[in-house]
Protein backbone atom coordinates (compact mmCIF):
# COMPACT_ATOMS: atom_id res chain seq x y z
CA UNK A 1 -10.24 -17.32 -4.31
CA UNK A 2 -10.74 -15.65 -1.09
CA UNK A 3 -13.40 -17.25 1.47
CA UNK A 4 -14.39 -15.96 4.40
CA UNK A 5 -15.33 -17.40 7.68
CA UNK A 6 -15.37 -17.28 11.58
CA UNK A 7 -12.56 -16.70 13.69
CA UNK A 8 -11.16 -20.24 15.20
CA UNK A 9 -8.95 -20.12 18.36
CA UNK A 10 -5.89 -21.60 15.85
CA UNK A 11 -5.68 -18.69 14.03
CA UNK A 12 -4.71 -16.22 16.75
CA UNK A 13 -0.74 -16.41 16.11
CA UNK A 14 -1.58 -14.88 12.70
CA UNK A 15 -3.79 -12.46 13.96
CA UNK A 16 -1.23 -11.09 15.63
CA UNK A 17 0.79 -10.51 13.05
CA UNK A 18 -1.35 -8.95 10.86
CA UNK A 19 -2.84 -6.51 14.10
CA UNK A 20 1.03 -5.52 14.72
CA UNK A 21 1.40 -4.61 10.97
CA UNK A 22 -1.58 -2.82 10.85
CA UNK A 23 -1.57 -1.06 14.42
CA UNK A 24 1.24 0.79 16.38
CA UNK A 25 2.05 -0.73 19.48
CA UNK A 26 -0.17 1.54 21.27
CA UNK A 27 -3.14 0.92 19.39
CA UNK A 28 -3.16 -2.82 18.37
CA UNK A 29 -5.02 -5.02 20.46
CA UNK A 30 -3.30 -7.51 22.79
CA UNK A 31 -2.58 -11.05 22.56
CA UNK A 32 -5.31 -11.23 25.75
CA UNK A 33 -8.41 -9.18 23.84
CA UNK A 34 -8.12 -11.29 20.49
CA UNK A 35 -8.48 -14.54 22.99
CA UNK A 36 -11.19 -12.66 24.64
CA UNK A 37 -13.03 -11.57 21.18
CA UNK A 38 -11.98 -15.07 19.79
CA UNK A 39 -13.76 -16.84 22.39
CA UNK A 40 -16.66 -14.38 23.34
CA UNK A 41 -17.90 -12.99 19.59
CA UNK A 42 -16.96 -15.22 17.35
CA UNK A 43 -20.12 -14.71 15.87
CA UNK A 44 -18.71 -11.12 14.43
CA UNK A 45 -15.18 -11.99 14.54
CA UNK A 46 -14.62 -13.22 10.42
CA UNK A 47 -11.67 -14.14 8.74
CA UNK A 48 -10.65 -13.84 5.04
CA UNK A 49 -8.53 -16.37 4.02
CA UNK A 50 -6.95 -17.69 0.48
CA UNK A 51 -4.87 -20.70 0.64
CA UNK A 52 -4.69 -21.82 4.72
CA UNK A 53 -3.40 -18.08 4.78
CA UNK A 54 -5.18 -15.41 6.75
CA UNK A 55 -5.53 -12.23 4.73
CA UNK A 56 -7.36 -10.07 6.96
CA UNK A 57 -10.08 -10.18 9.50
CA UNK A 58 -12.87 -7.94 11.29
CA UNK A 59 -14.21 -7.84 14.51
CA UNK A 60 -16.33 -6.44 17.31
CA UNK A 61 -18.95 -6.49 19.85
CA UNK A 62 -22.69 -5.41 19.62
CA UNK A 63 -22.85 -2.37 22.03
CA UNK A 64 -26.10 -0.46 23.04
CA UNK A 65 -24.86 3.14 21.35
CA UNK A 66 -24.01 4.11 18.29
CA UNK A 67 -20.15 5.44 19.44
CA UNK A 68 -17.16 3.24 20.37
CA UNK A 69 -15.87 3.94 23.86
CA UNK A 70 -12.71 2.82 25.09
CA UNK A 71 -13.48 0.62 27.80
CA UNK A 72 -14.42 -2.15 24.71
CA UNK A 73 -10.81 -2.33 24.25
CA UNK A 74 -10.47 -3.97 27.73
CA UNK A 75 -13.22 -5.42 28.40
CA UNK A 76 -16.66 -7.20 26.22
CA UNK A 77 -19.01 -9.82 26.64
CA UNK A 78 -20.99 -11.85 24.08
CA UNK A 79 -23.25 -10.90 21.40
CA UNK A 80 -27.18 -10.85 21.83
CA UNK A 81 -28.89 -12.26 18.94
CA UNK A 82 -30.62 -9.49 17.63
CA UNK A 83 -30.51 -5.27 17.84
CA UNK A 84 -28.09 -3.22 19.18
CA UNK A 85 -25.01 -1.64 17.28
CA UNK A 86 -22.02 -4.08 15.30
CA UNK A 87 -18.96 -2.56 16.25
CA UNK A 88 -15.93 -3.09 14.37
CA UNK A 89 -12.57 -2.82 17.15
CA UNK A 90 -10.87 -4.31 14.25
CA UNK A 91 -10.25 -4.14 10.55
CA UNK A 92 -6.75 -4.93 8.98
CA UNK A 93 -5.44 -6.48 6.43
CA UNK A 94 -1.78 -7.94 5.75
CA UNK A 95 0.70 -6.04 4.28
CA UNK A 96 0.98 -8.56 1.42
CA UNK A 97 -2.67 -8.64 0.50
CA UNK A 98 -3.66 -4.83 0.76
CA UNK A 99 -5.17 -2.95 -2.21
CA UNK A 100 -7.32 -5.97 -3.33
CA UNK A 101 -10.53 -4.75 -2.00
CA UNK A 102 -10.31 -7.58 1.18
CA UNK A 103 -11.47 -4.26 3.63
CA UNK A 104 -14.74 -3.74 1.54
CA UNK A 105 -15.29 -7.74 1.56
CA UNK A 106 -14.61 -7.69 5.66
CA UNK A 107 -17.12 -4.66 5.57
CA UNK A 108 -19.59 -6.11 3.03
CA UNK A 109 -20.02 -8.95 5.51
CA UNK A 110 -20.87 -7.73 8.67
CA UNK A 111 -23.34 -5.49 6.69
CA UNK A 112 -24.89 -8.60 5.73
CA UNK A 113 -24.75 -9.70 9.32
CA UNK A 114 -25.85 -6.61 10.96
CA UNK A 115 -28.86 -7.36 8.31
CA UNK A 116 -29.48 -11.22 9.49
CA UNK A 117 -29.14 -9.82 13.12
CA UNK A 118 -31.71 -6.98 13.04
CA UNK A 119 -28.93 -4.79 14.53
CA UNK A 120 -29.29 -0.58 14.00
CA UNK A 121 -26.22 0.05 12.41
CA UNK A 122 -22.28 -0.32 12.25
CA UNK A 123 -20.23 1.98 14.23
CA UNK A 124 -16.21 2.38 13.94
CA UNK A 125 -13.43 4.68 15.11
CA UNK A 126 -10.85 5.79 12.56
CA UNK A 127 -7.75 7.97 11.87
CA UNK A 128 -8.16 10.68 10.02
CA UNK A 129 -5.95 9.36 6.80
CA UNK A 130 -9.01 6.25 6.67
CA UNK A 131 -11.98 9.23 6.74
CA UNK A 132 -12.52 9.07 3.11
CA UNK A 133 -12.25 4.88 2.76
CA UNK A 134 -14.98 4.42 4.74
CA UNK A 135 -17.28 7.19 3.65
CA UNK A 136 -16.98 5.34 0.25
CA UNK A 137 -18.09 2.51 2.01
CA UNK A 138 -21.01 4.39 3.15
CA UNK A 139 -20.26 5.71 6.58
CA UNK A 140 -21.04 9.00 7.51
CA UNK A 141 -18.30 10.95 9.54
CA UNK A 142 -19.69 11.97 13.20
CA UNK A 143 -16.81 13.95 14.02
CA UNK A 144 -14.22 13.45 16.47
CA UNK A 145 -14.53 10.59 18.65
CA UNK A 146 -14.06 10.82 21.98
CA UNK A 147 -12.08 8.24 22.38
CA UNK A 148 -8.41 8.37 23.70
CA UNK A 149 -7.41 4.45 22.48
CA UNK A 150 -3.79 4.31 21.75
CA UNK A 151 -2.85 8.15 21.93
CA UNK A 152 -4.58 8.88 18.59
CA UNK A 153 -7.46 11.06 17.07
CA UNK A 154 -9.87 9.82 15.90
CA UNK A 155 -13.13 9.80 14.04
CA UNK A 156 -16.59 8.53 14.73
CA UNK A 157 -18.12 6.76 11.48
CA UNK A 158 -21.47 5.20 11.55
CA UNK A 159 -23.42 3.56 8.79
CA UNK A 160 -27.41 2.91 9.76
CA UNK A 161 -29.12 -0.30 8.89
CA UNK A 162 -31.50 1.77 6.45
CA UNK A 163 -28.57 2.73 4.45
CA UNK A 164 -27.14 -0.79 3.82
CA UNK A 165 -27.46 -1.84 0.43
């Protein structure tokens, strides 16, 4: 059975593992911003885990607009309680777990959050390859992002608070 729960700073050597497997070098997050997101949003920082094994995770600060930029790879601070936009920096899941639905759970959670939280949406970047996974999900596809994060295109997707289930 998979559970889910908050980050804890013990878990950030398997993090890492499953961000490297997940991420190119470029774009996976350093050993320094999962400390930082482990210790400043743990709030929005969850965990899926079967067994004492992490399986995946997803994570992000609240920000005030409804697009990722790239400084939040660098540099967040904590969460306010309520409003604002959940934004997922992160979303992976280990190599040995994928295709078991463990993304939609991640997602299915912070909806609920974002819903607890009063917050105006959910707002992520992907590639291009991930358009169509999260438009199932309910995202709608912005366009092109602006950001530059790791060399890569990518795409803004945004799902309002009015369309969570």
């Amino acid at each position: 059975m998979i559970c889910l729960r908050n980050v804890q700073a013990a878990d950030l050597e398997q993090l890492l593992l499953i961000e490297n497997e997940g991420f190119s070098k470029e774009e996976a997050a350093t050993k320094e911003a999962f400390k930082e997101r482990i210790q400043l949003i743990p709030d929005a920082f969850i965990v899926a885990i079967q067994k004492e094994e992490i399986l995946g995770y997803i994570n992000g600060p609240i920000i005030n607009q409804p697009y990722i930029t790239d400084d939040l790879f660098e540099k967040i601070k904590e969460n306010p309680n309520k409003g604002g936009y959940q934004s997922i920096l992160g979303l992976a899941v280990s190599k040995q777990a994928r295709n078991q639905g463990i993304a939609k759970i991640l997602i299915k959670k912070m909806e609920e959050l974002v819903k607890e939280n009063e917050r105006k949406g959910i707002t992520l970047t992907c590639k291009q390859d991930l358009v169509s996974f999260y438009e199932k999900c309910g995202f709608v596809n912005h366009g092109l992002s602006e950001s530059q994060h790791g060399g890569v295109r990518w795409y803004n997707m945004v799902k309002l608070s009015e369309d969570l289930n």
